[in-house]
PDB file of N, CA and C in Angstrom:
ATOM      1  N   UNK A   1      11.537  17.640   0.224  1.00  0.00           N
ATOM      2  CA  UNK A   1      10.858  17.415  -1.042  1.00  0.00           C
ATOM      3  C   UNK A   1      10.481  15.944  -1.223  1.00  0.00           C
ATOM      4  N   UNK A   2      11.133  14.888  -1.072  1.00  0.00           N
ATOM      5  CA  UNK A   2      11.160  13.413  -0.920  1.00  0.00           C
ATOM      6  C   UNK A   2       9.602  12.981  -0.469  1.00  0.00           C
ATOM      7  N   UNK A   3       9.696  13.820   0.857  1.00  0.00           N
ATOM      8  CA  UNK A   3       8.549  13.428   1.915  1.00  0.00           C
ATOM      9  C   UNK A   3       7.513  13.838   1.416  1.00  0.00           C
ATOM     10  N   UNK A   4       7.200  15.078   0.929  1.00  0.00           N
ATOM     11  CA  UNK A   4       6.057  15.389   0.432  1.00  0.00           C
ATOM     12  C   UNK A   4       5.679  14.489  -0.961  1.00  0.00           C
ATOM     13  N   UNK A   5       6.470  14.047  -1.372  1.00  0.00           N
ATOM     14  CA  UNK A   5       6.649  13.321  -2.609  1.00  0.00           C
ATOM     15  C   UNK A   5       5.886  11.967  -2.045  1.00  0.00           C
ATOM     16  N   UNK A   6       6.311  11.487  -1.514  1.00  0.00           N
ATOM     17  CA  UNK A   6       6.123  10.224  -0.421  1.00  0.00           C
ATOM     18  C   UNK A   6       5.044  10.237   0.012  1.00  0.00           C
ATOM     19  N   UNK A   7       4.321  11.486   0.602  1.00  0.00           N
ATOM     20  CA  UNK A   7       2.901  11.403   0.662  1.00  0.00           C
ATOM     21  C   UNK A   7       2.134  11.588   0.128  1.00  0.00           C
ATOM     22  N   UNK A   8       2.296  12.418  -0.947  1.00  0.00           N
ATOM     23  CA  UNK A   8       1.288  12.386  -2.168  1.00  0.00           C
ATOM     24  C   UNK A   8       1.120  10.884  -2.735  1.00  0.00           C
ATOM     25  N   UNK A   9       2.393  10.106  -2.609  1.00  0.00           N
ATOM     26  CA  UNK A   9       2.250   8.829  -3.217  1.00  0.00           C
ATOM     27  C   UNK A   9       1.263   7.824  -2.322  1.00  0.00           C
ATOM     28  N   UNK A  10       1.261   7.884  -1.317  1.00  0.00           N
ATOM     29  CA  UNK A  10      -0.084   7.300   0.113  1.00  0.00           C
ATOM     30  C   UNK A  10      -0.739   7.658  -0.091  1.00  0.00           C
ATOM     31  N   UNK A  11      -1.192   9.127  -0.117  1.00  0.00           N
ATOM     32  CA  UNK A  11      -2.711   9.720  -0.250  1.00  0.00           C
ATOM     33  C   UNK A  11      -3.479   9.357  -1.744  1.00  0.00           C
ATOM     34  N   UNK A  12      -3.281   9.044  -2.518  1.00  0.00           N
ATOM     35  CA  UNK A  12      -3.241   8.827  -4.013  1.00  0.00           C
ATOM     36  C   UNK A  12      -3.782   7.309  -3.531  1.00  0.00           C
ATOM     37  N   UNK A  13      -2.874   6.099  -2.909  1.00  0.00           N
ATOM     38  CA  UNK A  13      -3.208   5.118  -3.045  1.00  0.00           C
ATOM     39  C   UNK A  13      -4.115   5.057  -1.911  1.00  0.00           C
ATOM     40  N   UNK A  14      -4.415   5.807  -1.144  1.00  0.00           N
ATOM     41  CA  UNK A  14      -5.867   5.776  -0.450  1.00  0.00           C
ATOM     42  C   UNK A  14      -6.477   6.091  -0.858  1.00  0.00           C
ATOM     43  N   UNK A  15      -6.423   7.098  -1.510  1.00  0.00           N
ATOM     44  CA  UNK A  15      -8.002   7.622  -2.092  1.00  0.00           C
ATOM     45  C   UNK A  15      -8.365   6.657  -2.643  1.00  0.00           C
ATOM     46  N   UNK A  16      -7.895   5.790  -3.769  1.00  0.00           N
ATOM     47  CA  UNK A  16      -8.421   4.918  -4.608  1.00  0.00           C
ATOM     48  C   UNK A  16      -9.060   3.655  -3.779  1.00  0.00           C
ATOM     49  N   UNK A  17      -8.111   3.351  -2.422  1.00  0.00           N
ATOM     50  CA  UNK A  17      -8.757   2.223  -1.833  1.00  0.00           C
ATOM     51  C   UNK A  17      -9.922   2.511  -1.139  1.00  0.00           C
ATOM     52  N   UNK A  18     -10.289   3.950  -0.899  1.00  0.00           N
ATOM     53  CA  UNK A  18     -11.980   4.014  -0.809  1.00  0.00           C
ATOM     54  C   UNK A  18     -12.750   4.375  -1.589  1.00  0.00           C
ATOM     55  N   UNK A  19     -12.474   3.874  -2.586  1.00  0.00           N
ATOM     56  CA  UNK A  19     -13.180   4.075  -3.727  1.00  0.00           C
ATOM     57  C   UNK A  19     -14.054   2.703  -3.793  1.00  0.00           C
ATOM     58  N   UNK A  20     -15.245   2.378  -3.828  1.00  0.00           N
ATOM     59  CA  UNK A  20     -15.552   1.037  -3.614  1.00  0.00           C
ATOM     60  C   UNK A  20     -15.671   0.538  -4.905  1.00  0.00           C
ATOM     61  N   UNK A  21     -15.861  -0.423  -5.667  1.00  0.00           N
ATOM     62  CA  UNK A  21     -16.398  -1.258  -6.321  1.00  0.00           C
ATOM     63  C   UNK A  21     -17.832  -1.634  -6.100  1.00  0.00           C
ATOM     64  N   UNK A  22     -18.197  -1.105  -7.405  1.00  0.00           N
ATOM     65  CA  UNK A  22     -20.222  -1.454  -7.332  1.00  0.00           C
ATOM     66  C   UNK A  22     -20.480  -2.903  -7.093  1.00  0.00           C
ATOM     67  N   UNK A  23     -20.732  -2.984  -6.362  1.00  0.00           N
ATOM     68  CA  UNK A  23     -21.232  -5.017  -6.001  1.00  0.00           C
ATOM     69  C   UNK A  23     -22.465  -5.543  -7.044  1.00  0.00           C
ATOM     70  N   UNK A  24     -21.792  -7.022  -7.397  1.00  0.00           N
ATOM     71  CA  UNK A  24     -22.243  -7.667  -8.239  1.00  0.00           C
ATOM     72  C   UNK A  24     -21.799  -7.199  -9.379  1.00  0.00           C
ATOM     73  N   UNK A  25     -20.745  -6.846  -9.939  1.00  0.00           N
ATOM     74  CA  UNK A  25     -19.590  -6.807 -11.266  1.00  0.00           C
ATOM     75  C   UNK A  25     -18.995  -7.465 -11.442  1.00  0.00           C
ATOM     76  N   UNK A  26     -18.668  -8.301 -12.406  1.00  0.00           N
ATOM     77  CA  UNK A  26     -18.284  -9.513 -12.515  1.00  0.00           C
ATOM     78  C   UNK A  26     -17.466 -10.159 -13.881  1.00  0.00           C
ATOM     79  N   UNK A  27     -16.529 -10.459 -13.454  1.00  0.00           N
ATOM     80  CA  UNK A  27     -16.165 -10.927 -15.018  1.00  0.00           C
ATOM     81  C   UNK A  27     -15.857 -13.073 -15.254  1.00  0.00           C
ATOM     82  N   UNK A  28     -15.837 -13.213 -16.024  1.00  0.00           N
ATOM     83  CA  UNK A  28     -15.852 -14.837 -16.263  1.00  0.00           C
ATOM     84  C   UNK A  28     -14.446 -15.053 -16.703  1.00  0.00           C
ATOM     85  N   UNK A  29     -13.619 -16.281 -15.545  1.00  0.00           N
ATOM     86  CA  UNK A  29     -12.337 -16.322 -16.405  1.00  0.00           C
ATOM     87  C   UNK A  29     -12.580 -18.009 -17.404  1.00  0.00           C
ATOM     88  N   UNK A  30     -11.889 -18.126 -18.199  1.00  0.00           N
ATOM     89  CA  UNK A  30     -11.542 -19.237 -18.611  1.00  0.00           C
ATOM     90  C   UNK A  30     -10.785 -19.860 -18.209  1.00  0.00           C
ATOM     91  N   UNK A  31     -10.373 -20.722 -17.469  1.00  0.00           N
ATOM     92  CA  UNK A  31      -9.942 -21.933 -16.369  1.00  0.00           C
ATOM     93  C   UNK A  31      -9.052 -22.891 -17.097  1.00  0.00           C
ATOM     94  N   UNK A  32     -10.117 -23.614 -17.894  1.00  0.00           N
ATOM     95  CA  UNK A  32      -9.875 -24.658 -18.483  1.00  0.00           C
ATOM     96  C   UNK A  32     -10.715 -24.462 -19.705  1.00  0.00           C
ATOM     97  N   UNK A  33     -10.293 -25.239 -20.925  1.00  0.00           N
ATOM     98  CA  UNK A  33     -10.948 -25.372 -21.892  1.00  0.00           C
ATOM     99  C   UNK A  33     -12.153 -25.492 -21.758  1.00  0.00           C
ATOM    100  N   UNK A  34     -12.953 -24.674 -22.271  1.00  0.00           N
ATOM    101  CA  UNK A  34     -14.636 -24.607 -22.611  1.00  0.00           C
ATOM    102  C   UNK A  34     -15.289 -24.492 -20.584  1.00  0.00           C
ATOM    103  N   UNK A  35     -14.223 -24.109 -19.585  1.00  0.00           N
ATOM    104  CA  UNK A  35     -14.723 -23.892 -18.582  1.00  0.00           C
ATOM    105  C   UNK A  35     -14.728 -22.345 -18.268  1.00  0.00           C
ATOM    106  N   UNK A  36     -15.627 -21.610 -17.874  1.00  0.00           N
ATOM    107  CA  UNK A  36     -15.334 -20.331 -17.154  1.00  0.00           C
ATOM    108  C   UNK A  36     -15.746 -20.531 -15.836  1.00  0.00           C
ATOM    109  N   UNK A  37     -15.656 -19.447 -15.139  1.00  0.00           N
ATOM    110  CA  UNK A  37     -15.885 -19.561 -13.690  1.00  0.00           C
ATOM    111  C   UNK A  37     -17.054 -18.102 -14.122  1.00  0.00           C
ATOM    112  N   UNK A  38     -17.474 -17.572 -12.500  1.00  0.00           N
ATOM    113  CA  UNK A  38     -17.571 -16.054 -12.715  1.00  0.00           C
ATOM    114  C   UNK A  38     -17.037 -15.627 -11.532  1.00  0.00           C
ATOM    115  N   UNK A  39     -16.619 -14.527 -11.391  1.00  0.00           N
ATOM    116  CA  UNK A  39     -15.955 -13.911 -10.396  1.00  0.00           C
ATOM    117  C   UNK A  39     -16.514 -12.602  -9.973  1.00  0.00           C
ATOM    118  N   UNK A  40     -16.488 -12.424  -9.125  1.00  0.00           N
ATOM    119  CA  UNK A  40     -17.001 -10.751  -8.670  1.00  0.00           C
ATOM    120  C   UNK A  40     -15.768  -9.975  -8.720  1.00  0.00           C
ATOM    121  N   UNK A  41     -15.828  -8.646  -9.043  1.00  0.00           N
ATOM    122  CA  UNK A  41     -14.600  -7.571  -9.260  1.00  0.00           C
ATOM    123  C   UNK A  41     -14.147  -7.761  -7.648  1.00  0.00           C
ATOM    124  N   UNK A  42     -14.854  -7.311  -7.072  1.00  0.00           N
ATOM    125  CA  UNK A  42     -14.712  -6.669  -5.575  1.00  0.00           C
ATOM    126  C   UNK A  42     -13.862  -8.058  -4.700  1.00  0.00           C
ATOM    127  N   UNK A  43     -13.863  -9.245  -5.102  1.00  0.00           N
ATOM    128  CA  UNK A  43     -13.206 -10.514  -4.325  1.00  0.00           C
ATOM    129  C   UNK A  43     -12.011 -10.592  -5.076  1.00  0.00           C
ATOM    130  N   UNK A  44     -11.242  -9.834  -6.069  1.00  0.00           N
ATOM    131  CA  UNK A  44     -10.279 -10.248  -6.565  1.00  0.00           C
ATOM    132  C   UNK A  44      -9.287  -9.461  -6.202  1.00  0.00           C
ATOM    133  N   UNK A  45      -8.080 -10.116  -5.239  1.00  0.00           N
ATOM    134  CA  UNK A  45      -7.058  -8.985  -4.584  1.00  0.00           C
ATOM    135  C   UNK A  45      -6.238  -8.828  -4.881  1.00  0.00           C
ATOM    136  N   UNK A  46      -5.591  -9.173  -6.180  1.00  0.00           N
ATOM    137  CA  UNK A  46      -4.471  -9.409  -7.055  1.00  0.00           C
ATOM    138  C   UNK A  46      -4.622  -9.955  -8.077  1.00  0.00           C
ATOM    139  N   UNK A  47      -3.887  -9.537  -9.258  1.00  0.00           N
ATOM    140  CA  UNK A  47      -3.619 -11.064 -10.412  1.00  0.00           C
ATOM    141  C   UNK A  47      -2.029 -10.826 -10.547  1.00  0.00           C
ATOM    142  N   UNK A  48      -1.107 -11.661 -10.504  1.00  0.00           N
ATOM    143  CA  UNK A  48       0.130 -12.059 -10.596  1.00  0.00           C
ATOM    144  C   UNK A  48       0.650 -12.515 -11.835  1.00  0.00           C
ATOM    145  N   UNK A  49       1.576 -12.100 -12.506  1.00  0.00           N
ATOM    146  CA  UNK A  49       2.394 -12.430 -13.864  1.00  0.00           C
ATOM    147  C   UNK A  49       3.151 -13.876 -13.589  1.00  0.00           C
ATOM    148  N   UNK A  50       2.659 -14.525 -14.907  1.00  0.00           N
ATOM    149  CA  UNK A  50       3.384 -16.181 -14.635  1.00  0.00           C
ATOM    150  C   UNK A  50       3.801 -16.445 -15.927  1.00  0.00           C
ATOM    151  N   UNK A  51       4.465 -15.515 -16.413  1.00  0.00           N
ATOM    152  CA  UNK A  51       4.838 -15.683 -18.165  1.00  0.00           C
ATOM    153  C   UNK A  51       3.324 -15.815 -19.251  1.00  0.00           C
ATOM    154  N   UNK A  52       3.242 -16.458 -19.755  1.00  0.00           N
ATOM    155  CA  UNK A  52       1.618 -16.349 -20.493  1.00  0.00           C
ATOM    156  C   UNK A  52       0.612 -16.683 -19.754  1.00  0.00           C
ATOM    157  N   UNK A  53       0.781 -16.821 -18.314  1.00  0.00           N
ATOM    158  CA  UNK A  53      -0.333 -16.662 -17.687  1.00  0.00           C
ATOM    159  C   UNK A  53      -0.157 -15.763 -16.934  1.00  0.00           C
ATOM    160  N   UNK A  54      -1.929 -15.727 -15.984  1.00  0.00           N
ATOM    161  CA  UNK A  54      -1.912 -14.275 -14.775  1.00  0.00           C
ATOM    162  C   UNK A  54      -2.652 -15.651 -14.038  1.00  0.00           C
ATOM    163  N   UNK A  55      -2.649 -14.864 -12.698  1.00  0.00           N
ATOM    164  CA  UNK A  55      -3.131 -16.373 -11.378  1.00  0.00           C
ATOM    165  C   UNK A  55      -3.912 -14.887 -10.596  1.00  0.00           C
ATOM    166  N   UNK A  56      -4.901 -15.466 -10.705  1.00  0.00           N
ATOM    167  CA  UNK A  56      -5.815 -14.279  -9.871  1.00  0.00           C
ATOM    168  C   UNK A  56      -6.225 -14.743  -8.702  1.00  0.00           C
ATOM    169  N   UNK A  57      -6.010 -14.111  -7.268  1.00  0.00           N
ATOM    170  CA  UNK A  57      -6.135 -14.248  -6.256  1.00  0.00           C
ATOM    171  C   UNK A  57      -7.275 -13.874  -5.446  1.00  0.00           C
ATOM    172  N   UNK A  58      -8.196 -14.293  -4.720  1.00  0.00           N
ATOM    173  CA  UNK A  58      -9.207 -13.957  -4.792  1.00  0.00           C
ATOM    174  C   UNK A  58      -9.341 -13.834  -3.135  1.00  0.00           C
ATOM    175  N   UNK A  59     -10.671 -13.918  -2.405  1.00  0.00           N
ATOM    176  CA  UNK A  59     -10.955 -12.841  -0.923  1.00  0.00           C
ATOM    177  C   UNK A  59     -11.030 -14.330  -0.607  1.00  0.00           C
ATOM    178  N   UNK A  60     -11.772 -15.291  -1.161  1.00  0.00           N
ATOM    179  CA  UNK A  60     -12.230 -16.685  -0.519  1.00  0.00           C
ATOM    180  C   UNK A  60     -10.573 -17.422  -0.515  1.00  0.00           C
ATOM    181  N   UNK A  61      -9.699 -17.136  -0.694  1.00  0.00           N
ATOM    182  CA  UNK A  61      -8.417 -17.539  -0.641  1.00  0.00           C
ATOM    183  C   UNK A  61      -7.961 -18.894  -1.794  1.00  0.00           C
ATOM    184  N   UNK A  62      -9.109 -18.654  -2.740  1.00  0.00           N
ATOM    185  CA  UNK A  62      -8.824 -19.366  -4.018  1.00  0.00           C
ATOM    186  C   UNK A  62      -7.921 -18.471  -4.831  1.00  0.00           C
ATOM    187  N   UNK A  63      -7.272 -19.306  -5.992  1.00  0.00           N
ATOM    188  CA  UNK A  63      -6.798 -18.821  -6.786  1.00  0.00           C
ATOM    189  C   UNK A  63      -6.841 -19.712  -7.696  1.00  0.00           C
ATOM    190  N   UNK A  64      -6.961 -18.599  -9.544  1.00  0.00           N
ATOM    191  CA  UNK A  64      -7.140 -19.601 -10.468  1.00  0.00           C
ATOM    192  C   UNK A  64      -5.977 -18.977 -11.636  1.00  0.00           C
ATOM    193  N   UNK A  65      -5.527 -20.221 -12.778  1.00  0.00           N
ATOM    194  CA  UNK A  65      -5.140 -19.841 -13.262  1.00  0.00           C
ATOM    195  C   UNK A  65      -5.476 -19.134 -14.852  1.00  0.00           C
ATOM    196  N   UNK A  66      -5.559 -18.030 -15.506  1.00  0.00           N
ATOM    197  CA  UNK A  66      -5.651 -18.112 -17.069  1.00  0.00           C
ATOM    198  C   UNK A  66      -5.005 -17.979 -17.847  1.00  0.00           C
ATOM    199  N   UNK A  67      -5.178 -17.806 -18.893  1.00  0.00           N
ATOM    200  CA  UNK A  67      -3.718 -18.209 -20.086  1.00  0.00           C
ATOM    201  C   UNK A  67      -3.956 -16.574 -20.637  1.00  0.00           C
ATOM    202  N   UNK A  68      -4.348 -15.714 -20.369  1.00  0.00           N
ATOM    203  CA  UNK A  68      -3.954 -14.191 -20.962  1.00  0.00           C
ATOM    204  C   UNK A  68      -2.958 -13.645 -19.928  1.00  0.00           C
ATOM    205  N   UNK A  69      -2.091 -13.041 -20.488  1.00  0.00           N
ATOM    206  CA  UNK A  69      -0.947 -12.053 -20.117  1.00  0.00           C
ATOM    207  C   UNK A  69      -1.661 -11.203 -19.559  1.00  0.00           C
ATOM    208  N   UNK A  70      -0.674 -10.457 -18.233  1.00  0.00           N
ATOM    209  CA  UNK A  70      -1.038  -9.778 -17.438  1.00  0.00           C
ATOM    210  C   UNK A  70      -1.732  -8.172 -17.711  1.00  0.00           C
ATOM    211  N   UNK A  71      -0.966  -7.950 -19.439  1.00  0.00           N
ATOM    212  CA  UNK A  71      -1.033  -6.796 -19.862  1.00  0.00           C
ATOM    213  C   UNK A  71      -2.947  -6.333 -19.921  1.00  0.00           C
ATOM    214  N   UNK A  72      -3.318  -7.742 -20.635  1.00  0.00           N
ATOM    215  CA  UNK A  72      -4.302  -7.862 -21.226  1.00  0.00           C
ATOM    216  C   UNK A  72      -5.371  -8.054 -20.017  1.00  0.00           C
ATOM    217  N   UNK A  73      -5.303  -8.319 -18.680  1.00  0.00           N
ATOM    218  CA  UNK A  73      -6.036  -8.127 -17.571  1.00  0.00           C
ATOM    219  C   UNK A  73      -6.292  -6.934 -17.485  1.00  0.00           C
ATOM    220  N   UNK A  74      -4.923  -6.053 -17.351  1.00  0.00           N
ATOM    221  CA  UNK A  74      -4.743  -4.837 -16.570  1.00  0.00           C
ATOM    222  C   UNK A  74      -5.745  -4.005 -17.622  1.00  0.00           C
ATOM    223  N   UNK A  75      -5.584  -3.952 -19.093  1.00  0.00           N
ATOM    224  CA  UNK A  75      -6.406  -3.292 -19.644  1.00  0.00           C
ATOM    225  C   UNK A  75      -7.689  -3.378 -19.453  1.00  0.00           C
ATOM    226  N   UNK A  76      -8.117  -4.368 -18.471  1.00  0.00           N
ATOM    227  CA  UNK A  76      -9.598  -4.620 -18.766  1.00  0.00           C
ATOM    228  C   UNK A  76      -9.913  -4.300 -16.857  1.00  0.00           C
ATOM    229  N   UNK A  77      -9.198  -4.106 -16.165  1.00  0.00           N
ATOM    230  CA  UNK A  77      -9.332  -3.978 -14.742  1.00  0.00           C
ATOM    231  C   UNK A  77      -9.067  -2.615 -13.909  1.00  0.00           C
ATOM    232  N   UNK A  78      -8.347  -1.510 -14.903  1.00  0.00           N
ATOM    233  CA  UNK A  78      -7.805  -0.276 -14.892  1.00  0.00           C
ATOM    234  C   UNK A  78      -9.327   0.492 -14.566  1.00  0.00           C
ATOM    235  N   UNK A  79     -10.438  -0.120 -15.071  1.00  0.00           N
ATOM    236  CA  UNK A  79     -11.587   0.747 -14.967  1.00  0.00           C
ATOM    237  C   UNK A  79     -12.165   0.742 -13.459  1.00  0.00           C
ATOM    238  N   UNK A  80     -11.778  -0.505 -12.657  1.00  0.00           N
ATOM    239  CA  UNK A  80     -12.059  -0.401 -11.282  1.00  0.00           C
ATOM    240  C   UNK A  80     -11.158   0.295 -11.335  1.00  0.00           C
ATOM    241  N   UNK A  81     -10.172   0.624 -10.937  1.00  0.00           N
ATOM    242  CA  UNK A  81      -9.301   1.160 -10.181  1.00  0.00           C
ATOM    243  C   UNK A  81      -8.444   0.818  -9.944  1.00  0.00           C
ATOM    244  N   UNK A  82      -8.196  -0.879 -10.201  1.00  0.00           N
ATOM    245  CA  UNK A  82      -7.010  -1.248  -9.996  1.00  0.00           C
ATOM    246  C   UNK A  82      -5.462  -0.843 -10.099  1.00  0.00           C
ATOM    247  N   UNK A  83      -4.429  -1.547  -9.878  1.00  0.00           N
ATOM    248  CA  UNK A  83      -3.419  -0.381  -9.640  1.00  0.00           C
ATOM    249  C   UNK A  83      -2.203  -1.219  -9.783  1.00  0.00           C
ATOM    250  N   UNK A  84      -1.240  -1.141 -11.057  1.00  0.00           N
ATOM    251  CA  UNK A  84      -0.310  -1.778 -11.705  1.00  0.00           C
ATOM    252  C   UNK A  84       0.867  -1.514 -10.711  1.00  0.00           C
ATOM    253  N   UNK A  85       0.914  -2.189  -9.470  1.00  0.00           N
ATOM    254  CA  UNK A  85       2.062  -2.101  -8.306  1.00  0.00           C
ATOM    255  C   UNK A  85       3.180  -2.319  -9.152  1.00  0.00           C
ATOM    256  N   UNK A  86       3.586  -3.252 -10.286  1.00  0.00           N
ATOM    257  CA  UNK A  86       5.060  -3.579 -10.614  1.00  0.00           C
ATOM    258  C   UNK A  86       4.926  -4.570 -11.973  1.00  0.00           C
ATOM    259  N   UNK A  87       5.974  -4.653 -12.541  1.00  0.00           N
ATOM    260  CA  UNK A  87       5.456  -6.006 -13.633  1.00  0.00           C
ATOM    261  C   UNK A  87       5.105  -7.389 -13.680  1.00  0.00           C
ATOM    262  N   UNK A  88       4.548  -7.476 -12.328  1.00  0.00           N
ATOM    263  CA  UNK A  88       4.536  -8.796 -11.794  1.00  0.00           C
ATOM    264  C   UNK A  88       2.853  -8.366 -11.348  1.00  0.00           C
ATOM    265  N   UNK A  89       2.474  -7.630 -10.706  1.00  0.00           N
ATOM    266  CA  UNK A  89       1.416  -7.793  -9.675  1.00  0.00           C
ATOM    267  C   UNK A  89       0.541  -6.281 -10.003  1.00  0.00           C
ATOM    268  N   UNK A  90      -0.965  -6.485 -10.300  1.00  0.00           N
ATOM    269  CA  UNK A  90      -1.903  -5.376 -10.209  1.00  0.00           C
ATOM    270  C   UNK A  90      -2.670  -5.854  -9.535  1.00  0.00           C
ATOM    271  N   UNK A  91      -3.217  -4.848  -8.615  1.00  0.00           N
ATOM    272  CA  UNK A  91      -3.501  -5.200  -7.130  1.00  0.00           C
ATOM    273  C   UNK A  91      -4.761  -4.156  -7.272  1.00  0.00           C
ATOM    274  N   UNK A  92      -5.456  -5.051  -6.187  1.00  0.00           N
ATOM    275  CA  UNK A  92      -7.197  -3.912  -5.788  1.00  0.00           C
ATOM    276  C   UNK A  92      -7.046  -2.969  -4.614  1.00  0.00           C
ATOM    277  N   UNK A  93      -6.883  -2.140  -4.505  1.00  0.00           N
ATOM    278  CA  UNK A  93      -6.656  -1.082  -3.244  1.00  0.00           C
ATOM    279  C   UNK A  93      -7.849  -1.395  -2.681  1.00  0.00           C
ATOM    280  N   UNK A  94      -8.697  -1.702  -3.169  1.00  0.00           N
ATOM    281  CA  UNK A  94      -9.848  -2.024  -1.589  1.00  0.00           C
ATOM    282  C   UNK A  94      -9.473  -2.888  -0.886  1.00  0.00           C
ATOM    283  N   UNK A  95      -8.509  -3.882  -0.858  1.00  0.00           N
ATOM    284  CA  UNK A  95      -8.053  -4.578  -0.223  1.00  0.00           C
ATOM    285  C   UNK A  95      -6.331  -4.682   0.579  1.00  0.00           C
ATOM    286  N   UNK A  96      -5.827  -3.588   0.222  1.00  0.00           N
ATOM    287  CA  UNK A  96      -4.954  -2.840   0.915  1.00  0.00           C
ATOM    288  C   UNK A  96      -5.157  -2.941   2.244  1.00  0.00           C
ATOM    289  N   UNK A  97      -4.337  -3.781   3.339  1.00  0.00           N
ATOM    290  CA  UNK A  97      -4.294  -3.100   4.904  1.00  0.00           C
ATOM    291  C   UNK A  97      -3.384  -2.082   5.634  1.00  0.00           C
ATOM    292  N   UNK A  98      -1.938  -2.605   4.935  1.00  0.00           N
ATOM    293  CA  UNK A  98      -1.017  -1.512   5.138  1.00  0.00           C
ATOM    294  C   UNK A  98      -0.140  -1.345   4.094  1.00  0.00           C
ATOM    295  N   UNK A  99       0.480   0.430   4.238  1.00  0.00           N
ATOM    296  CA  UNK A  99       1.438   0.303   3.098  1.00  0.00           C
ATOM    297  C   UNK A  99       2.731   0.779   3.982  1.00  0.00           C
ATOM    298  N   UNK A 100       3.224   0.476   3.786  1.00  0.00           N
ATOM    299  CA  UNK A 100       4.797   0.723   4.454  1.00  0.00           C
ATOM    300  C   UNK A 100       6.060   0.840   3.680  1.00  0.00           C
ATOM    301  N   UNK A 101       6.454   1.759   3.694  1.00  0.00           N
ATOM    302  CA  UNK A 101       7.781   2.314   2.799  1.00  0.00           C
ATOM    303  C   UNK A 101       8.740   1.925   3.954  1.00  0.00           C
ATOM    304  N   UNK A 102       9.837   0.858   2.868  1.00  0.00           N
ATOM    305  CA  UNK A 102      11.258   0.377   2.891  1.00  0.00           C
ATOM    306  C   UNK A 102      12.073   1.206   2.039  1.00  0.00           C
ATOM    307  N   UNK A 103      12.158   1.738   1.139  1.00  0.00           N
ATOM    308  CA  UNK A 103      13.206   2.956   1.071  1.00  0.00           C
ATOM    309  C   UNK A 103      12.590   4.004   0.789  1.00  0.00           C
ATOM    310  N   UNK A 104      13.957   4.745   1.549  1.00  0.00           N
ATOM    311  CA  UNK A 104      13.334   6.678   0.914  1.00  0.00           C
ATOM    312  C   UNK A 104      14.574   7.302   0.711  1.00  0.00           C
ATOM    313  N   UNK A 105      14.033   7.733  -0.448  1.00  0.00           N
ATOM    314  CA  UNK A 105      15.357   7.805  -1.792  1.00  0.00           C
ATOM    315  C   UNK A 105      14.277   8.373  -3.027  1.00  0.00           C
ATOM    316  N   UNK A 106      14.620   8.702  -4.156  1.00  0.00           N
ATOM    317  CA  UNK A 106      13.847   9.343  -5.362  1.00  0.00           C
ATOM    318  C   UNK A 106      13.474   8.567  -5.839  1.00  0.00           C
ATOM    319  N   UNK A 107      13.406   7.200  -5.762  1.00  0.00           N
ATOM    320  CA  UNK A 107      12.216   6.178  -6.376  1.00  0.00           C
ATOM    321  C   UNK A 107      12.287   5.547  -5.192  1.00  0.00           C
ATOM    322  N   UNK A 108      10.752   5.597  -4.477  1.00  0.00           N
ATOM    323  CA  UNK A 108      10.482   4.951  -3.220  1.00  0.00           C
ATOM    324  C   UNK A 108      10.426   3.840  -3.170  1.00  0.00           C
ATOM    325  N   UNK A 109      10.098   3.152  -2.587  1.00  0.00           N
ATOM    326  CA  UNK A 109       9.680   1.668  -2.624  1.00  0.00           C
ATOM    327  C   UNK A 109       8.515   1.540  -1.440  1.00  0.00           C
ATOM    328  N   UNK A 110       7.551   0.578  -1.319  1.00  0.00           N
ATOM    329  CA  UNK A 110       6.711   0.460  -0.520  1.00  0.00           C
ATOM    330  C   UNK A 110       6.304  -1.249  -0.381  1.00  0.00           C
ATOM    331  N   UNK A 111       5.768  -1.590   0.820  1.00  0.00           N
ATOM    332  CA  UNK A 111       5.592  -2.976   0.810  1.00  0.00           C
ATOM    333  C   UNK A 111       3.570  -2.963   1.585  1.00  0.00           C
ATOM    334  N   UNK A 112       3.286  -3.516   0.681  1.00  0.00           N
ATOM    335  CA  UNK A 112       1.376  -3.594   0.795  1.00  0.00           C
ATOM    336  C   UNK A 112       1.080  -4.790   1.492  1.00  0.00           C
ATOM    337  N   UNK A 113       0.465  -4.623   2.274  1.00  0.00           N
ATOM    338  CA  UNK A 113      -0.082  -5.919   2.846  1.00  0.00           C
ATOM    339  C   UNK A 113      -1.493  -5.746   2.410  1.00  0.00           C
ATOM    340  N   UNK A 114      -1.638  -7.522   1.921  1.00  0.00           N
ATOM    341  CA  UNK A 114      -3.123  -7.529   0.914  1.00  0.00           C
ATOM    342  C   UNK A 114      -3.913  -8.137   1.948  1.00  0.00           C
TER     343      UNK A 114
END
């Protein structure tokens, strides 16, 4: 039962990582006072929890910081597809290379390479 459990939980997070992102979607963060950037959905491979901030990680191997809570990303990033890995980290499955389960037990655990 575990196992089948276990793979429904892979197949689920594949499907979504071929799910593409429409190119040229884009959102603007605020950086710095009165600065935004713009960002494309599809280059952003993470945003990370830093107490009142999130640090969004991006494909060009930048990262920036903004002052909204992670909650308040996720609500606005849930529409790609993104995917609330833990209370720390919501992550883009298009950018998923491997997923690999470290325990198997009734709450799995898995480790993603971005």
């Amino acid at each position: 039962m575990f196992k089948e459990k276990n793979n429904e939980e892979i197949k689920w997070v594949e499907k979504l990582k071929h799910k593409p992102i429409k190119p040229n979607e884009f959102m603007f963060l605020n950086i710095i006072r009165n600065v935004k950037i713009k960002v494309f959905i599809e280059d952003i491979i993470c945003c990370k929890a830093d107490n009142s901030y999130t640090i969004f990680y991006l494909a060009n191997g930048k990262k920036h910081i903004v002052s909204y809570q992670l909650k308040k990303i996720e609500e606005y990033l849930l529409r790609y597809n993104f995917i609330r890995a833990n209370r720390t980290f919501i992550i883009n499955p298009s950018h998923i290379i491997i997923i690999k389960q470290i325990k198997k037990s009734y709450k799995s655990q898995y480790t993603l390479l971005l």
